[in-house]
C-alpha atoms as a PDB file:
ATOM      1  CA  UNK A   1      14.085 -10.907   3.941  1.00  0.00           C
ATOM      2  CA  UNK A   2      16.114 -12.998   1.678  1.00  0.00           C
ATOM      3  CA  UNK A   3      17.478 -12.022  -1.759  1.00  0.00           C
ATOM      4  CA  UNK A   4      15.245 -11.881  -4.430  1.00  0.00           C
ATOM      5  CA  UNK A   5      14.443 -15.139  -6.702  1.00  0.00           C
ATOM      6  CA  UNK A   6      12.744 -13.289  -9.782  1.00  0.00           C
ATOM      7  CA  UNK A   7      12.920  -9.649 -10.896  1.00  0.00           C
ATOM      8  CA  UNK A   8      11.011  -7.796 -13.556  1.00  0.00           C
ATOM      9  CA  UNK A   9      11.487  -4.319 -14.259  1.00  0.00           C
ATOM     10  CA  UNK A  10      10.262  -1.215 -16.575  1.00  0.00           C
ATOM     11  CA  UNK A  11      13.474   1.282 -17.878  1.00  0.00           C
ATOM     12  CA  UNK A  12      12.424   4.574 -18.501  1.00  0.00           C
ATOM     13  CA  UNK A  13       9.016   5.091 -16.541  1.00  0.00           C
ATOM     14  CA  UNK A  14       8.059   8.582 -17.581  1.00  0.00           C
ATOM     15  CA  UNK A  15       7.098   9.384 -13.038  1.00  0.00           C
ATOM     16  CA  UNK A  16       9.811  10.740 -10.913  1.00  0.00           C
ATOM     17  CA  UNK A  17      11.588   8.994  -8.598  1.00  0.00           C
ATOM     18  CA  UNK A  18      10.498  10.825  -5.850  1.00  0.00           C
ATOM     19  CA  UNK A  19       6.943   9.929  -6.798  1.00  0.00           C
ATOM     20  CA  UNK A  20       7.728   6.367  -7.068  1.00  0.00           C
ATOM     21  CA  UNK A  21       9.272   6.015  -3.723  1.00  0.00           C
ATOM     22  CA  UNK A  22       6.212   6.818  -2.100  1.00  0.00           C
ATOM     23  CA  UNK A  23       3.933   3.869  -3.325  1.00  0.00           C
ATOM     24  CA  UNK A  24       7.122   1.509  -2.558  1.00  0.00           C
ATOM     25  CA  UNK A  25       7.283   2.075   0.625  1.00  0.00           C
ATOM     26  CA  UNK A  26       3.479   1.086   0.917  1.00  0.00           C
ATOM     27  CA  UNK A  27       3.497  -2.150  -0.336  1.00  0.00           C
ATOM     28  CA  UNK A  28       7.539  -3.193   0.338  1.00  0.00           C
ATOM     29  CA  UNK A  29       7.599  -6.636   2.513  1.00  0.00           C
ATOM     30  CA  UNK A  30       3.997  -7.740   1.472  1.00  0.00           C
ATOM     31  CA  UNK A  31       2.216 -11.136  -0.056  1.00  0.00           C
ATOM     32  CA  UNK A  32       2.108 -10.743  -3.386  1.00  0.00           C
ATOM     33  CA  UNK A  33      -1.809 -11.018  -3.339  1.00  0.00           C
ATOM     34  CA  UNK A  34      -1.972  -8.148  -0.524  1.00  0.00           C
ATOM     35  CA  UNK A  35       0.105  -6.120  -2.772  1.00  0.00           C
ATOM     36  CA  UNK A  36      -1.905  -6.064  -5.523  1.00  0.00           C
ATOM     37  CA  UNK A  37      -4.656  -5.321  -3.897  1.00  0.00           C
ATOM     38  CA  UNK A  38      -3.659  -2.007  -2.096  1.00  0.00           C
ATOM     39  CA  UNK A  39      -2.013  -0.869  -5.447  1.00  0.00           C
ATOM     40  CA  UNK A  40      -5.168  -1.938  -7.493  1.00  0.00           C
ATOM     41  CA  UNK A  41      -7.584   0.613  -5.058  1.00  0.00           C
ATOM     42  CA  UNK A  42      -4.487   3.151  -5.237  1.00  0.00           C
ATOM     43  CA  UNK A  43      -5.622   5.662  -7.971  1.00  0.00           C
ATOM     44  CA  UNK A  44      -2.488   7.028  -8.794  1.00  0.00           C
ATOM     45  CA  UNK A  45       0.005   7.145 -12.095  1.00  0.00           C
ATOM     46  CA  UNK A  46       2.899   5.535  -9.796  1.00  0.00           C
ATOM     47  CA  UNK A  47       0.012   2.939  -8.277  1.00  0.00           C
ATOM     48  CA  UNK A  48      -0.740   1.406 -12.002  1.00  0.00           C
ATOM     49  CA  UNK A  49       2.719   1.133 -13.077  1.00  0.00           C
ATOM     50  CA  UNK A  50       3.934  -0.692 -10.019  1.00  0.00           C
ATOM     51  CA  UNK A  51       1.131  -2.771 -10.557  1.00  0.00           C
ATOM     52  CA  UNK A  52       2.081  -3.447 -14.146  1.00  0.00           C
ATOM     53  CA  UNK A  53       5.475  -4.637 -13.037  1.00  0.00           C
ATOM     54  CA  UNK A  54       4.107  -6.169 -10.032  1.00  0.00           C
ATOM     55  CA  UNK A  55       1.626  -8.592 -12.462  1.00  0.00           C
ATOM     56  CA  UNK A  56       5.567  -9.179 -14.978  1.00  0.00           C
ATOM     57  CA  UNK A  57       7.009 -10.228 -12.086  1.00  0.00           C
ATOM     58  CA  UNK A  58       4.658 -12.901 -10.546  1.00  0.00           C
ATOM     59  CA  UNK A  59       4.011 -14.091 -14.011  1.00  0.00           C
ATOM     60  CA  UNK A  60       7.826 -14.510 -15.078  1.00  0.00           C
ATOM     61  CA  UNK A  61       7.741 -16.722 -11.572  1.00  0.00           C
ATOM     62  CA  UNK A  62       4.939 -18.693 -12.869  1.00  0.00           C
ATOM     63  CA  UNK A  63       6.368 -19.656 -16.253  1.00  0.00           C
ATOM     64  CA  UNK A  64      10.099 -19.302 -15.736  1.00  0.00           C
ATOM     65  CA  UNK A  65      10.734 -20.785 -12.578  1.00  0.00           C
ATOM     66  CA  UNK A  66       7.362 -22.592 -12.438  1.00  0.00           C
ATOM     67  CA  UNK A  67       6.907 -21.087  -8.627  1.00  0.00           C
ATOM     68  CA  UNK A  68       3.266 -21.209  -7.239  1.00  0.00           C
ATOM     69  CA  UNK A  69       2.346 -17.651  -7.044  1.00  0.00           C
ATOM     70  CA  UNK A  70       0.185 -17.600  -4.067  1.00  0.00           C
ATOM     71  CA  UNK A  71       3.673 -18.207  -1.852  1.00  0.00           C
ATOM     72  CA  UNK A  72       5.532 -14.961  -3.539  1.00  0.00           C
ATOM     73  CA  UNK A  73       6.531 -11.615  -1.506  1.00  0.00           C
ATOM     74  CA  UNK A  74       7.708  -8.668  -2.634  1.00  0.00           C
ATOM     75  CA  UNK A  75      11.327  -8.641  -1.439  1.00  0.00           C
ATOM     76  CA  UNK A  76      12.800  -6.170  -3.333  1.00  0.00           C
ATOM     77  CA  UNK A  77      11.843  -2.663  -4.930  1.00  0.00           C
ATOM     78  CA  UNK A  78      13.870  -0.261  -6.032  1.00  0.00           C
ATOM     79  CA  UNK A  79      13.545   3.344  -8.234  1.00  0.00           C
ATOM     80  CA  UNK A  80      16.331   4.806  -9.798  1.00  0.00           C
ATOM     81  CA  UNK A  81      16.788   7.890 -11.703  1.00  0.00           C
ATOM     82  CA  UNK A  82      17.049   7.101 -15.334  1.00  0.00           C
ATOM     83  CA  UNK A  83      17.590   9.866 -18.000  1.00  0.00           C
ATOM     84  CA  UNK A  84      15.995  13.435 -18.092  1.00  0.00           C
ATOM     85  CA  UNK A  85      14.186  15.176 -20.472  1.00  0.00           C
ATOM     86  CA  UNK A  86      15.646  18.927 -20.576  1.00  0.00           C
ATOM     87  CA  UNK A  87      12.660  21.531 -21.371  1.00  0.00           C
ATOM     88  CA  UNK A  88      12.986  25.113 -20.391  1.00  0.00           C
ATOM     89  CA  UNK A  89      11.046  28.536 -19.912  1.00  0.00           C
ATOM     90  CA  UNK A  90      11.961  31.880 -20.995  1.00  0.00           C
ATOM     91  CA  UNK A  91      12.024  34.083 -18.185  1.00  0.00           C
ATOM     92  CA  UNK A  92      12.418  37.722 -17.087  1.00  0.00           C
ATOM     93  CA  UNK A  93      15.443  39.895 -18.208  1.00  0.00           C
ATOM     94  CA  UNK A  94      16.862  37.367 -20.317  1.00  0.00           C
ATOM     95  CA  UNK A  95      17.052  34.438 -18.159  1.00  0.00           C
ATOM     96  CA  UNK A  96      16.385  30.793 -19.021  1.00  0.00           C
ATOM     97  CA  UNK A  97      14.655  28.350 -16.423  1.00  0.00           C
ATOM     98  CA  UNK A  98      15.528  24.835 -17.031  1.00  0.00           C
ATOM     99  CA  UNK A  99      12.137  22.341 -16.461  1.00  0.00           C
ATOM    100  CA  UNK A 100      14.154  18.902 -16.071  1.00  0.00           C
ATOM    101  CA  UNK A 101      11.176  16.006 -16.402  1.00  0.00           C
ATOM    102  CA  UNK A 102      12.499  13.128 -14.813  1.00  0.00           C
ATOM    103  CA  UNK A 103      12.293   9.038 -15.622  1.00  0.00           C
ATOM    104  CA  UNK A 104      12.792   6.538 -13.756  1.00  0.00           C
ATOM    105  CA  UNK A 105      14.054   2.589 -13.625  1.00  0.00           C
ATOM    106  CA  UNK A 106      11.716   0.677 -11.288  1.00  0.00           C
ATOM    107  CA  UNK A 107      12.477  -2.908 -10.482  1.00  0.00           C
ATOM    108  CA  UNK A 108      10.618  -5.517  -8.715  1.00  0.00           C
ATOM    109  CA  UNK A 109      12.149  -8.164  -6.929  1.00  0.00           C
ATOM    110  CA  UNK A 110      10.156 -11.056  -5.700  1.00  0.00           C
ATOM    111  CA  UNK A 111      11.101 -14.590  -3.254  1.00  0.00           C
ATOM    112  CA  UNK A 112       9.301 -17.141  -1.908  1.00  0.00           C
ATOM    113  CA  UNK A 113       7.655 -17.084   1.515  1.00  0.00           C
ATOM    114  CA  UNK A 114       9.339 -18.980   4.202  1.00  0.00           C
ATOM    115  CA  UNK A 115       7.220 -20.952   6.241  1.00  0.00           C
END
């Protein structure tokens, strides 16, 4: 693959990484027209918000860069951890158990297809 012509991205997704990584890997390499298809029948949380930065992606192609959007690919995703929310439960004899709720950073990188 070649680098990336036109990211979008989404700071603070309230989905863990972990969960994130998961639909990547699904849809990492593809057409952007195959990609939104697979994420558009995938009923999960991290499904939709892929898709939502999928959709910012191809359009800031479209009107920035004024690239046709049928010859797009998705070149390059990445998750990364962003900041946690510390919660906590009272347990047994005095102890505390910490409940860290995670965030994440999820970019989408996208290139044109070479023929």
């Amino acid at each position: 693959m070649t680098k990336a012509v036109v990211y979008a991205k989404h700071n603070n997704a309230r989905i863990a990484p972990k969960k994130m990584a998961v639909v990547m890997d699904i849809v990492r390499g593809k057409s952007t027209e195959e990609a939104k298809k697979i994420l558009a029948f995938d009923e999960t949380k991290s499904a939709r918000m892929l898709l939502k930065v999928l959709k910012s992606a191809e359009a800031n192609a479209k009107n920035n860069l004024n690239i046709d959007p049928s010859r797009l690919v998705v070149s390059d995703l990445q998750v990364n951890g962003g900041p946690m929310f510390k919660r906590g439960r009272f347990a047994g004899r005095g102890y505390f158990n910490p409940i860290l709720k995670r965030t994440s950073h999820i970019v989408v990188g996208l290139s044109e297809r070479q023929d």
